[in-house]
C-alpha atoms as a PDB file:
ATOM      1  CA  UNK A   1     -17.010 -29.650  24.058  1.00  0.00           C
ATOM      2  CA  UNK A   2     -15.465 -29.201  20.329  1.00  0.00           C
ATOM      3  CA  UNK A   3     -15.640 -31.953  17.767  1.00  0.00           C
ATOM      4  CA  UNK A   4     -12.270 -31.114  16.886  1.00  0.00           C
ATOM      5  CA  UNK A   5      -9.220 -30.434  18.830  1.00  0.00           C
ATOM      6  CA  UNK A   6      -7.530 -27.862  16.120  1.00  0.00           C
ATOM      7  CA  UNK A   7      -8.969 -25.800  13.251  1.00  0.00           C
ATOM      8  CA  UNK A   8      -7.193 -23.991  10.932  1.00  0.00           C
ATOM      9  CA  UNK A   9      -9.158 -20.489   9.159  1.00  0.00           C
ATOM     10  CA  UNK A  10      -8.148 -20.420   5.174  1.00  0.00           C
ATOM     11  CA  UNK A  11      -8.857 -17.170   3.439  1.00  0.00           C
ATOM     12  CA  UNK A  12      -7.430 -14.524   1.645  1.00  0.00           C
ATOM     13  CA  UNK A  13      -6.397 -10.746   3.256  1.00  0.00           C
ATOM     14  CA  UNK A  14      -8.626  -8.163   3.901  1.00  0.00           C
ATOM     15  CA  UNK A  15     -11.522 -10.845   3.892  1.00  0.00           C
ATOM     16  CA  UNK A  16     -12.908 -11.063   6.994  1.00  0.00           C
ATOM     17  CA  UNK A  17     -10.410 -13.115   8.597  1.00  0.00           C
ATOM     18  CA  UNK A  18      -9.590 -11.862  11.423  1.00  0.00           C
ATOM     19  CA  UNK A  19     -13.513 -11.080  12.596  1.00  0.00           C
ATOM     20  CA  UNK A  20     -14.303 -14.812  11.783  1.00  0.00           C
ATOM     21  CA  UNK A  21     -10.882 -15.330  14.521  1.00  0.00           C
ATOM     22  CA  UNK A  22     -12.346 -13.281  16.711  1.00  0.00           C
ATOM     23  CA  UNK A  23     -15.520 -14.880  16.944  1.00  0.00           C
ATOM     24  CA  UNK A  24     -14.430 -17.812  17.400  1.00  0.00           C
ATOM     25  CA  UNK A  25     -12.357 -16.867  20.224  1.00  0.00           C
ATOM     26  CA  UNK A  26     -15.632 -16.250  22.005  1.00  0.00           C
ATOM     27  CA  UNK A  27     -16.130 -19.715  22.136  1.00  0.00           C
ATOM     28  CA  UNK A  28     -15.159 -21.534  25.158  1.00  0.00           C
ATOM     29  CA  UNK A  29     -11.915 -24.058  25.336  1.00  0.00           C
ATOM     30  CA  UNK A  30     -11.186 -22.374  21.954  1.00  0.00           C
ATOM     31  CA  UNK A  31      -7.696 -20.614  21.073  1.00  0.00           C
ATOM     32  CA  UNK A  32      -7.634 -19.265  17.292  1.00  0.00           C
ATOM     33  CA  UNK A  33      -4.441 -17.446  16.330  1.00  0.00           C
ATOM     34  CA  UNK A  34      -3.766 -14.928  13.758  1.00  0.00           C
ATOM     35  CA  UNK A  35      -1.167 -15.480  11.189  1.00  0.00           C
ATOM     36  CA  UNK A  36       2.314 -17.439  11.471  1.00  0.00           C
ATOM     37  CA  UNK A  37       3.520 -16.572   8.134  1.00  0.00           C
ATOM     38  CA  UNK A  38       2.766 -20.549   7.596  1.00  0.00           C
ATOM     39  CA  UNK A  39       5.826 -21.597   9.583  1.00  0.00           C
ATOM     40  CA  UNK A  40       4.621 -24.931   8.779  1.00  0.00           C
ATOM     41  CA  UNK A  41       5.582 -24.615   5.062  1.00  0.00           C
ATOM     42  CA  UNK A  42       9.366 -25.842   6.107  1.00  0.00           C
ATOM     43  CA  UNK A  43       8.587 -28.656   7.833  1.00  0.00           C
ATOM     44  CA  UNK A  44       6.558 -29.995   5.216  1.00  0.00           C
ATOM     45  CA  UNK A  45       9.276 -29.711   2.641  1.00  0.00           C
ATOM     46  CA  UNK A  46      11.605 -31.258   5.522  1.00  0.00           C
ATOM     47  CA  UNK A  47       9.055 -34.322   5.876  1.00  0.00           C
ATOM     48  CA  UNK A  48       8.796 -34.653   1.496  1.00  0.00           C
ATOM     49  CA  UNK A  49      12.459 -34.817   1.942  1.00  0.00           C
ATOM     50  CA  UNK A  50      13.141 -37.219   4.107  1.00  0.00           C
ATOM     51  CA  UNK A  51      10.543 -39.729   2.657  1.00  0.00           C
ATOM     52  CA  UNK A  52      12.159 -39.118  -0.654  1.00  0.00           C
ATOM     53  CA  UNK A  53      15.655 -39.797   0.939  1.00  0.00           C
ATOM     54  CA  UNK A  54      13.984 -43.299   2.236  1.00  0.00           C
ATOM     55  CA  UNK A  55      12.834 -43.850  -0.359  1.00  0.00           C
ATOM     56  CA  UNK A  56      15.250 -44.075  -2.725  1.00  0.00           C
ATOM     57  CA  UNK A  57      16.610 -47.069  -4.456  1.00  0.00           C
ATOM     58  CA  UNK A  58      19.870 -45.613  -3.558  1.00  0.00           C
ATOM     59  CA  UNK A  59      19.532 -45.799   0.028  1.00  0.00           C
ATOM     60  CA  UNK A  60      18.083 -49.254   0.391  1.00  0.00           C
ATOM     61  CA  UNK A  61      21.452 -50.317   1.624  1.00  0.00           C
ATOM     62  CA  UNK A  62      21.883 -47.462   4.077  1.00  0.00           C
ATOM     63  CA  UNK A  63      22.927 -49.622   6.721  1.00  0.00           C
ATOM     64  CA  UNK A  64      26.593 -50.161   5.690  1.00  0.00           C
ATOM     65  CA  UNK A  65      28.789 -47.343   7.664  1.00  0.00           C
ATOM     66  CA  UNK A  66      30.500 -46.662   4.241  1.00  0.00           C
ATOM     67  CA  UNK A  67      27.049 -45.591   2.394  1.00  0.00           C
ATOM     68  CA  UNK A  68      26.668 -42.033   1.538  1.00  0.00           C
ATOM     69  CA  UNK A  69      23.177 -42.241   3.086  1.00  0.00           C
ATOM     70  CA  UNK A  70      23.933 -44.139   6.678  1.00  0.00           C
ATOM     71  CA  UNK A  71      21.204 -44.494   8.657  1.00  0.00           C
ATOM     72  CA  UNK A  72      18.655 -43.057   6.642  1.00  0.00           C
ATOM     73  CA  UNK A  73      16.188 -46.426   6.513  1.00  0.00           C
ATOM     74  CA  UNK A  74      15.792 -45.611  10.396  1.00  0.00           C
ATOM     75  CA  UNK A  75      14.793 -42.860   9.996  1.00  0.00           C
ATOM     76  CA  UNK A  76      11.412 -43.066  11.813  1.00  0.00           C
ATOM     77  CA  UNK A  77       8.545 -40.550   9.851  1.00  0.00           C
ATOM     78  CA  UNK A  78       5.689 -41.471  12.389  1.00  0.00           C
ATOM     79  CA  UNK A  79       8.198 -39.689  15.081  1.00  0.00           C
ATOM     80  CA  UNK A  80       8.932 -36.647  12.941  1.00  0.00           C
ATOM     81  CA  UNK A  81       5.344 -35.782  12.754  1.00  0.00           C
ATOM     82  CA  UNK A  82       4.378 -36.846  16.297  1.00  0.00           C
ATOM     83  CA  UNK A  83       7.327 -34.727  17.826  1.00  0.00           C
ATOM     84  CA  UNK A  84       6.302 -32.110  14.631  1.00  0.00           C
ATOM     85  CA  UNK A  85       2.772 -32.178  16.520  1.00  0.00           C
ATOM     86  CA  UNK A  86       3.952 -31.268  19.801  1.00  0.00           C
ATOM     87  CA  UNK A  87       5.712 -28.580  18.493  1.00  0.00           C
ATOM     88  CA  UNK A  88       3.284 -27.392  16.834  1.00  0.00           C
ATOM     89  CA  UNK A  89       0.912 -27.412  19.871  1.00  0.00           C
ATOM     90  CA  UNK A  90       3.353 -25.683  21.859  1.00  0.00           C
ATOM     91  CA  UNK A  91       3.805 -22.911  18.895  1.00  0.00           C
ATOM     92  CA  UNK A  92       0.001 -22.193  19.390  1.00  0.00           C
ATOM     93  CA  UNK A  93      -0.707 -22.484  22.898  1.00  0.00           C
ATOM     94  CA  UNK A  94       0.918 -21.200  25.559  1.00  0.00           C
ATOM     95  CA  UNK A  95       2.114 -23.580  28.697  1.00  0.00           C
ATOM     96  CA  UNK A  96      -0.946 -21.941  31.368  1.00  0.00           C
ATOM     97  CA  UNK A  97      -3.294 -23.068  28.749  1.00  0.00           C
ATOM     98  CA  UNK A  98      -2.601 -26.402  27.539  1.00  0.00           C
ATOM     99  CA  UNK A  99      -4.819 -27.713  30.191  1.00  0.00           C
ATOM    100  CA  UNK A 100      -7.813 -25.984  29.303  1.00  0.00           C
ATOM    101  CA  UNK A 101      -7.296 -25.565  25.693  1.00  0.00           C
ATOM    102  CA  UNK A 102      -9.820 -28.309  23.900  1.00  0.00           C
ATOM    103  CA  UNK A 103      -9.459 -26.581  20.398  1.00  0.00           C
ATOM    104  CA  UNK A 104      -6.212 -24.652  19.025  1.00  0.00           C
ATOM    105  CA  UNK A 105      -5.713 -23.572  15.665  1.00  0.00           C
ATOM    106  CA  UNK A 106      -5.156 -20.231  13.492  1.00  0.00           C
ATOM    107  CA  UNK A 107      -5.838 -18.182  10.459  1.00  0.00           C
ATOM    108  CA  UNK A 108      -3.567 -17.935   7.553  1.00  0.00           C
ATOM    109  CA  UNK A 109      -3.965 -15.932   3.976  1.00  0.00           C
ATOM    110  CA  UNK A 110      -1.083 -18.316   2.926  1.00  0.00           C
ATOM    111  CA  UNK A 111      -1.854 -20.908   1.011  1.00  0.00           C
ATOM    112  CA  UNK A 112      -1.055 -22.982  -2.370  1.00  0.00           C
ATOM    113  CA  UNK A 113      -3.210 -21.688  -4.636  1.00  0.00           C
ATOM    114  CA  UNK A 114      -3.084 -24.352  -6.956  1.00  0.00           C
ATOM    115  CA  UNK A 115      -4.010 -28.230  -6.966  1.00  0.00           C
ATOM    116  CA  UNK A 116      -2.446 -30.828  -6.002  1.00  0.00           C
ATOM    117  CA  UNK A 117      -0.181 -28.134  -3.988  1.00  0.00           C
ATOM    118  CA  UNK A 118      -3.229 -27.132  -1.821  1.00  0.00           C
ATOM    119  CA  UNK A 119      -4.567 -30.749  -1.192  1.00  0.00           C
ATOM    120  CA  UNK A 120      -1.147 -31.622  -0.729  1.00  0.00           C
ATOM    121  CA  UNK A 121      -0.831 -29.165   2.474  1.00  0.00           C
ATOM    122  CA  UNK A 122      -3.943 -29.545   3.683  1.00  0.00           C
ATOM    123  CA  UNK A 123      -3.450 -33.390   4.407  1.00  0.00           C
ATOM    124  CA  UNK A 124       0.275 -32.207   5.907  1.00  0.00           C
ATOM    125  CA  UNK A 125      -1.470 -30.308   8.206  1.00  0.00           C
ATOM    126  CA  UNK A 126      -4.128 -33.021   9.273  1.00  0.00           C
ATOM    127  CA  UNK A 127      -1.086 -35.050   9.665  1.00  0.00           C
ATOM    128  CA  UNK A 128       0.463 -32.657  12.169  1.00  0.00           C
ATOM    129  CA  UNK A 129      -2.529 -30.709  14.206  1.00  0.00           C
ATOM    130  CA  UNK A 130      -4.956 -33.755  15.460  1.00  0.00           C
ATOM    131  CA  UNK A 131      -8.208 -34.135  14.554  1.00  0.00           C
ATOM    132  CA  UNK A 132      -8.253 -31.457  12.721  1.00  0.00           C
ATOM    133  CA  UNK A 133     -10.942 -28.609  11.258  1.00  0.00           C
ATOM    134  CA  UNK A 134     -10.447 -26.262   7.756  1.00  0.00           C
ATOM    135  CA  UNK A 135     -12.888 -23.724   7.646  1.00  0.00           C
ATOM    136  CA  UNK A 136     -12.579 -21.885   4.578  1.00  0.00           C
ATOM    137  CA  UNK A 137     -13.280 -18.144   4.728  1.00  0.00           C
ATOM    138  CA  UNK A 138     -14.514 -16.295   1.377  1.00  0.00           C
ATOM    139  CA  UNK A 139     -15.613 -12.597   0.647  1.00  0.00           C
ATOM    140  CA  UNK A 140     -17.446 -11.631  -2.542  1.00  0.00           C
ATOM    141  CA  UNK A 141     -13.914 -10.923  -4.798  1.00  0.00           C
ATOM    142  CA  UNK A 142     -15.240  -7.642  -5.577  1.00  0.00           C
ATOM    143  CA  UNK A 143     -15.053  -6.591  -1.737  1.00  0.00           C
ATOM    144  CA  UNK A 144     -11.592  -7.670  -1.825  1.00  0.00           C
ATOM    145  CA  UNK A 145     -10.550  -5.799  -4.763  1.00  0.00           C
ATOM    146  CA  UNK A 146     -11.537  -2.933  -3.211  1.00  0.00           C
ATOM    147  CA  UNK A 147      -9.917  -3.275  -0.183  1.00  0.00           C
ATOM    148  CA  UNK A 148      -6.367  -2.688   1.219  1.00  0.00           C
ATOM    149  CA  UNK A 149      -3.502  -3.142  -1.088  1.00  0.00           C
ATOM    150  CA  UNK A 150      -5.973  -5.079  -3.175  1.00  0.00           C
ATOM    151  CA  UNK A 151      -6.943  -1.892  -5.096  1.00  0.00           C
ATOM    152  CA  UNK A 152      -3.580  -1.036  -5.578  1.00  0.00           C
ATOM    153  CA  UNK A 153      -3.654  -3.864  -8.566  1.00  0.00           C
ATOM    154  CA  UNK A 154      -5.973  -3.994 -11.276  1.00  0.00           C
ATOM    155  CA  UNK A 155      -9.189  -5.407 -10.752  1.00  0.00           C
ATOM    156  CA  UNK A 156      -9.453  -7.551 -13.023  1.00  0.00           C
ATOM    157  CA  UNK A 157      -6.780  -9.632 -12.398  1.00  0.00           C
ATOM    158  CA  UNK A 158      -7.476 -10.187  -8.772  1.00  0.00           C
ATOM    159  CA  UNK A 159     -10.632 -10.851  -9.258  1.00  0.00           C
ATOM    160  CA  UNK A 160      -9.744 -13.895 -11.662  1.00  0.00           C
ATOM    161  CA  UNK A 161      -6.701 -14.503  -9.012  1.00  0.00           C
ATOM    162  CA  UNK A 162      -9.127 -15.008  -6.190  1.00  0.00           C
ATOM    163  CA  UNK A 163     -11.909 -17.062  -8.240  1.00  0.00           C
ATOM    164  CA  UNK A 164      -8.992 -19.192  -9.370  1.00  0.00           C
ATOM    165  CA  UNK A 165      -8.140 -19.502  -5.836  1.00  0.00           C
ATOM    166  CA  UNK A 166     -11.421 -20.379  -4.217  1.00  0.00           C
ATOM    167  CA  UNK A 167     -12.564 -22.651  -6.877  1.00  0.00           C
ATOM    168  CA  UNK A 168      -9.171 -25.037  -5.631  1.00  0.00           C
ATOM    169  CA  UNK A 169     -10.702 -24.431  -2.047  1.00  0.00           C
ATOM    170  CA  UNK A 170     -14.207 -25.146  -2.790  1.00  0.00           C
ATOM    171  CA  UNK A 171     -13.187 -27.838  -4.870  1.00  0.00           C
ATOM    172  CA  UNK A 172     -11.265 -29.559  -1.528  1.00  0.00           C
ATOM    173  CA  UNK A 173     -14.365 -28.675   0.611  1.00  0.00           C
ATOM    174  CA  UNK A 174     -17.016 -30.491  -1.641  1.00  0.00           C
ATOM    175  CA  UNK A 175     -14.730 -33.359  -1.657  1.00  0.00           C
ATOM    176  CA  UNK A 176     -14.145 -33.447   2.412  1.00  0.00           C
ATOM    177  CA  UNK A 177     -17.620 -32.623   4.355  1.00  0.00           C
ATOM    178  CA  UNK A 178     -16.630 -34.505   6.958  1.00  0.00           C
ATOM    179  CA  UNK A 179     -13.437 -32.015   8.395  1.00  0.00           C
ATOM    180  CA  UNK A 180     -14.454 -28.752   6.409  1.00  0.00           C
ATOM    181  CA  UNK A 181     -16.786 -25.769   6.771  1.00  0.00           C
ATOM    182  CA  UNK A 182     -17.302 -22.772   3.992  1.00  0.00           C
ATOM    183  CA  UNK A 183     -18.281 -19.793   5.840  1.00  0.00           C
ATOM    184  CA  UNK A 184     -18.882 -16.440   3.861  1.00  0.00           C
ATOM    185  CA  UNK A 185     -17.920 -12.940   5.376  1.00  0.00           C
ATOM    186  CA  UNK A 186     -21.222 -11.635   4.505  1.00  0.00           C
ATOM    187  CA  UNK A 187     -22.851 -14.316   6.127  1.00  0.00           C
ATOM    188  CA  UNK A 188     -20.859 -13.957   9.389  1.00  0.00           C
ATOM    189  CA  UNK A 189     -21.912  -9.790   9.300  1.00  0.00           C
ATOM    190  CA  UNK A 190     -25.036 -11.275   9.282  1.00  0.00           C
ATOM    191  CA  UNK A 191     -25.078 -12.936  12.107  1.00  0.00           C
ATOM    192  CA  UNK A 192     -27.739 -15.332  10.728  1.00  0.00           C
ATOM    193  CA  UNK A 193     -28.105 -19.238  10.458  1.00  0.00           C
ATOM    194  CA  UNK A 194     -24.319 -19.998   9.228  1.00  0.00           C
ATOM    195  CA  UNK A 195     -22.281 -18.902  11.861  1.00  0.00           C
ATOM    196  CA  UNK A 196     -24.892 -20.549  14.324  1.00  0.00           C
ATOM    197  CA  UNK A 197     -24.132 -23.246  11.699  1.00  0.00           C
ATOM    198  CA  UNK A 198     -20.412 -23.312  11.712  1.00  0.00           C
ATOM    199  CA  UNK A 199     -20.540 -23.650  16.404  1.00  0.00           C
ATOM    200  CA  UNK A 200     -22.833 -26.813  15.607  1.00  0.00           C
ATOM    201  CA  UNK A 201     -20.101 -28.391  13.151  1.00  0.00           C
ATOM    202  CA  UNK A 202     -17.286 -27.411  15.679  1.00  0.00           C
ATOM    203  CA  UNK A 203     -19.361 -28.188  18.602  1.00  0.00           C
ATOM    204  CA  UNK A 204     -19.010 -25.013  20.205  1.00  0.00           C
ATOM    205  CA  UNK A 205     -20.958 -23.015  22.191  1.00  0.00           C
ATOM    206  CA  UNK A 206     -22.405 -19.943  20.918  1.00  0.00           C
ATOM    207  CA  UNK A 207     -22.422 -16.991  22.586  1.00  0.00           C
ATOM    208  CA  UNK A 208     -24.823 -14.277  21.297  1.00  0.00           C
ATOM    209  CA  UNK A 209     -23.196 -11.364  23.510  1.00  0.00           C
ATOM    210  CA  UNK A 210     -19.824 -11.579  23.132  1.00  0.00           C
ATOM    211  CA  UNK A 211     -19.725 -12.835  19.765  1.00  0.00           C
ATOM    212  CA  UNK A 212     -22.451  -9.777  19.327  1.00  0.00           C
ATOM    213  CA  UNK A 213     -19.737  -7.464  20.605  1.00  0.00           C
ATOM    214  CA  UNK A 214     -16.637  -9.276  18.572  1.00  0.00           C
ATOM    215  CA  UNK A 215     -19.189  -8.325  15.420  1.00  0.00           C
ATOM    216  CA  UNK A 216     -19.269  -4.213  16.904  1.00  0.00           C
ATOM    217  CA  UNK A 217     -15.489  -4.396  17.176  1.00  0.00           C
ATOM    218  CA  UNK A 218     -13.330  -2.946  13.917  1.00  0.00           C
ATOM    219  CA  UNK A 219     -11.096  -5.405  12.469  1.00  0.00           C
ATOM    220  CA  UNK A 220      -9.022  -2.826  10.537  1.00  0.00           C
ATOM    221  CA  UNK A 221      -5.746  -2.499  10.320  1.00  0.00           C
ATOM    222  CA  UNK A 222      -3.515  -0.725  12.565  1.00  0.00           C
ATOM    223  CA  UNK A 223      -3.397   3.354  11.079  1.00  0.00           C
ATOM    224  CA  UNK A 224       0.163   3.003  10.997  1.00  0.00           C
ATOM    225  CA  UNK A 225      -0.188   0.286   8.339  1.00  0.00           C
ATOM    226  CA  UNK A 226      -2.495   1.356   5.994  1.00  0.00           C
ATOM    227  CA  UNK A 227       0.075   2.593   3.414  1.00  0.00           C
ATOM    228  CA  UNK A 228       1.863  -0.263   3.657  1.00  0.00           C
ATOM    229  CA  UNK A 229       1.484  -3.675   1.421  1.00  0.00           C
ATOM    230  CA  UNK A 230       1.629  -5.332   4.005  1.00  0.00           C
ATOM    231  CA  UNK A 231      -1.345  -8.533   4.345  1.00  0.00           C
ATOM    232  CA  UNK A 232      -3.037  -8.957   7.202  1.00  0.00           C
END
């Protein structure tokens, strides 16, 4: 049975993401999307809005039918990101598997890069998917650089781009053991201690033979987009 009940991959393209996905997909009562463009980006700015609405000295006499701002004081932000949690549930999971489902989550390449953005989001997102797990996903830069539409830009720069990046990320991990995991591509291709590392924190079960077979399995990207900048 997983520790957590959703789990959310952060990484960067072409880094592995999608294998790390996969694998965990091997696990059983576990349901790992791919990417969602972070639909979840909108309803965080419509949550900062509405607390800022509330909580304006303006509005503190919302309840007069004249003011500008009627009804605003009731509005009730515990609902918004209950009903925003069933939502997103639903999103992720489809209804002939929301009985057998114990962990949902996804992977996503979208991110704030910088802090307090990045912290910011991530405690959004524990607010709205329960109990909640952030694995972060890394690949040695120069991998990266090389790879995709990465090495359509100079190297240099995304290599500073992505150490900026990660430092944020490791930063967030070092100061939250208790709900994150850092997982390395190259340590997932190895198939060594850390991934049997990362099932313990979820409290999954590992599976040598399909997650051996998930490992044999290209992760590419579809021929057709592979002269496209297009992240995966």
């Amino acid at each position: 049975m997983s520790r957590f009940q959703s789990l959310v991959i952060v990484s960067h393209g072409r880094s592995g993401s999608k294998l790390l996905q996969g694998i965990l997909n091997t696990a059983p009562g576990f349901l790992i999307r791919g990417e969602n463009k972070s639909f979840l980006d909108g309803f965080q700015l419509a949550h900062r809005r509405l607390d800022r609405a509330r909580n304006n000295p303006f509005t503190a006499e919302s309840s007069s039918l004249t003011h500008a701002f009627y009804g605003i004081q009731e509005v009730d932000l515990a609902d918004f990101l209950a009903g925003l949690a069933i939502i997103t549930r639903n999103v992720l999971v489809p209804p002939d598997r929301r009985e057998t489902v114990a962990c949902y989550g996804y992977k996503e390449i979208r991110f704030p890069v910088d802090d307090p953005e990045f912290t910011d989001y991530m405690d959004f997102l524990r607010k709205v998917m329960p109990n909640l797990a952030i694995i972060l996903n890394t690949r040695a830069h120069e991998g990266i650089a090389g790879s995709g539409w990465w090495s359509k830009r100079p190297t240099d720069k995304v290599i500073q781009s992505l150490a900026d990046a990660d430092a944020v990320r490791l930063n967030y991990v070092a100061r939250n053991p208790g709900h994150t995991f850092h997982i390395r591509y190259e340590d997932v291709c190895a198939q060594g201690d850390r991934l049997r590392e990362l099932f313990d924190f979820l409290g999954a079960t590992f599976l040598p033979e399909p997650i051996a077979e998930m490992l044999a399995t290209p992760h590419g990207r579809r021929r057709q987009d592979r002269d496209q900048d297009v992240p995966d």
